[in-house]
Protein backbone atom coordinates (compact mmCIF):
# COMPACT_ATOMS: atom_id res chain seq x y z
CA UNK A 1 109.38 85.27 104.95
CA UNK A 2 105.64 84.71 105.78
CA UNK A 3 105.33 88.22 106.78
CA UNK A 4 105.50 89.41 103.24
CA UNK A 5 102.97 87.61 101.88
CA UNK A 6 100.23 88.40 105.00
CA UNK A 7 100.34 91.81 104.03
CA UNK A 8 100.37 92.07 100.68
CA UNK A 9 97.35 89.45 100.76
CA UNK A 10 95.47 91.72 103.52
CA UNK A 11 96.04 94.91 101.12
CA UNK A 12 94.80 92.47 98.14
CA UNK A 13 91.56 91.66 100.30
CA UNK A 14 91.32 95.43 100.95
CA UNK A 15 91.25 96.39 97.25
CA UNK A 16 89.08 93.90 96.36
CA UNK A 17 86.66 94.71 98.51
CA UNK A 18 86.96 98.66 97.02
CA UNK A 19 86.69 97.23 93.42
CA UNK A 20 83.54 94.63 94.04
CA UNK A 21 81.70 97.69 95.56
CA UNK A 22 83.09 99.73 92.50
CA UNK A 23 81.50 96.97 90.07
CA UNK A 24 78.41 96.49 91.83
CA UNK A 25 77.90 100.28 91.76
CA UNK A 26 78.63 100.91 87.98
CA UNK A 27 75.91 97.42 88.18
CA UNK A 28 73.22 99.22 89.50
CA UNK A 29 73.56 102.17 86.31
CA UNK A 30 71.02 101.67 83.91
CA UNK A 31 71.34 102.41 80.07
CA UNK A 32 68.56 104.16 79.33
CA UNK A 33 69.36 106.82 82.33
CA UNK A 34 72.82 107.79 80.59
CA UNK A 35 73.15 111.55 81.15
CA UNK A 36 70.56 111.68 84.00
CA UNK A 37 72.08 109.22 86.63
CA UNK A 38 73.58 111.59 89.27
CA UNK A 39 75.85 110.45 91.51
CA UNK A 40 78.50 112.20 93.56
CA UNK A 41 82.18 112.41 92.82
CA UNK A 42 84.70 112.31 94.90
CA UNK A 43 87.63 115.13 94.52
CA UNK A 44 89.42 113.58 97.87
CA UNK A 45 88.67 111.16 100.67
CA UNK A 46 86.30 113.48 102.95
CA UNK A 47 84.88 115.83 99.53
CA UNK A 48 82.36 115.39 97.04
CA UNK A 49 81.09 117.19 93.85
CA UNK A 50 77.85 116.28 92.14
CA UNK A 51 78.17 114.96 89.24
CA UNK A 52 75.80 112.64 85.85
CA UNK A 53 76.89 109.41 84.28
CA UNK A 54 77.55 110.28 80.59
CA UNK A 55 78.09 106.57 79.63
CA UNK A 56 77.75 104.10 82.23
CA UNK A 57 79.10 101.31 79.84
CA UNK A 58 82.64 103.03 80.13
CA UNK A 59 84.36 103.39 83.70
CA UNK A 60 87.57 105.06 84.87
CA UNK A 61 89.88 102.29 87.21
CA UNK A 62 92.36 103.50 89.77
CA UNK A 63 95.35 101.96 89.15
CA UNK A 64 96.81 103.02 92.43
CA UNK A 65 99.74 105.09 91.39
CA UNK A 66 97.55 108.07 90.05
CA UNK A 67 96.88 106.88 86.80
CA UNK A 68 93.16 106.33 85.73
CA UNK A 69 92.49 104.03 82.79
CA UNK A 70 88.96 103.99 80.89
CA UNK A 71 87.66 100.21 81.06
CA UNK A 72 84.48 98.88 79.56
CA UNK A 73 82.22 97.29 82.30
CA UNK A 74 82.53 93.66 81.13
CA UNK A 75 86.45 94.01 81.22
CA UNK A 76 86.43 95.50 84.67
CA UNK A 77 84.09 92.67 85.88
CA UNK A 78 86.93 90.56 84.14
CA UNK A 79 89.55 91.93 86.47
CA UNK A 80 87.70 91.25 89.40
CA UNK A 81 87.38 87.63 88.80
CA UNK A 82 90.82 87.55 87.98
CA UNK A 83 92.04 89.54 91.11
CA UNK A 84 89.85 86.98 93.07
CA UNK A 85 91.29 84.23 91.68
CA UNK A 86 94.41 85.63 92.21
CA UNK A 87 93.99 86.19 96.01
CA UNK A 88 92.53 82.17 96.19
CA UNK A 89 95.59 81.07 94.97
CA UNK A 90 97.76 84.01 97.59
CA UNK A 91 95.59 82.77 100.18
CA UNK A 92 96.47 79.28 99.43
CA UNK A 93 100.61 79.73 99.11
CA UNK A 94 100.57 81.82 102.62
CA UNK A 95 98.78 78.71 104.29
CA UNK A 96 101.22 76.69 102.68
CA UNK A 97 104.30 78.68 103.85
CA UNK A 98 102.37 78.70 107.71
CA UNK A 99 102.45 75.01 107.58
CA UNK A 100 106.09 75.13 106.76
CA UNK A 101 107.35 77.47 109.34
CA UNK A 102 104.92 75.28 112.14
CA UNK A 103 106.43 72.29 111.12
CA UNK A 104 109.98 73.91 111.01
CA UNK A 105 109.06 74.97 114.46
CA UNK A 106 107.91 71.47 115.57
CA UNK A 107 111.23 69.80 114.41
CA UNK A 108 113.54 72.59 116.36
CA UNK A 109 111.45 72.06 119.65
C-alpha cells in the first residue's frame, strides 16, 4: 500500500525538478530579444537543432503522453506552485501511511 505512493511521489519530485529548470529557463528570456534569443532544441534525448525564441511570453508544456500544450509564462509558473503544493501534501500522506504501517508493525511484534 505504501509502495504506491513512494513512487509516484519520487516520479512527482523528478518532474518537478524538469519543470522548475523549464521555468527558470523560459525566466532568463528577455522581451526585447524575441526573435534573436537562440537556444537549442531538442528533437530527442541525445540530439539538438538550433533554434530562436519567437515569443518568449508563450511556452509549449509536455504533458507526458505526447501532447504539447501552448501555456503563457505566468500560467506555467502557476502550475509549478501548484504541482509543489501538491507533492507537500503527497509527501505528507506517505509519512502518514509510514507511521501507520510502523505502528501496525509495533502492535504485531
Amino acid at each position: 500500500e505504501i509502495n504506491h505512493p513512494t513512487h509516484s511521489f519520487a516520479r512527482l519530485k523528478q518532474d518537478q525538478a524538469k519543470f522548475k529548470a523549464c521555468i527558470e529557463n523560459v525566466a532568463e528570456m528577455e522581451p526585447e530579444n524575441q526573435g534573436a534569443k537562440a537556444t537549442l532544441v531538442p528533437l530527442t534525448n541525445c540530439s539538438y537543432v538550433h533554434g530562436k525564441i519567437s515569443d518568449p511570453e508563450h511556452i509549449l508544456v509536455d504533458m507526458g503522453t505526447g501532447y504539447f500544450i501552448s501555456k503563457g509564462y505566468r500560467l506555467a509558473h502557476r502550475l509549478r506552485n501548484t504541482i509543489k503544493q501538491r507533492s507537500i501534501s503527497l509527501e505528507d500522506m506517505i509519512q502518514n501511511k509510514r507511521d501507520n504501517t510502523s505502528a501496525a508493525v509495533n502492535v504485531i511484534q
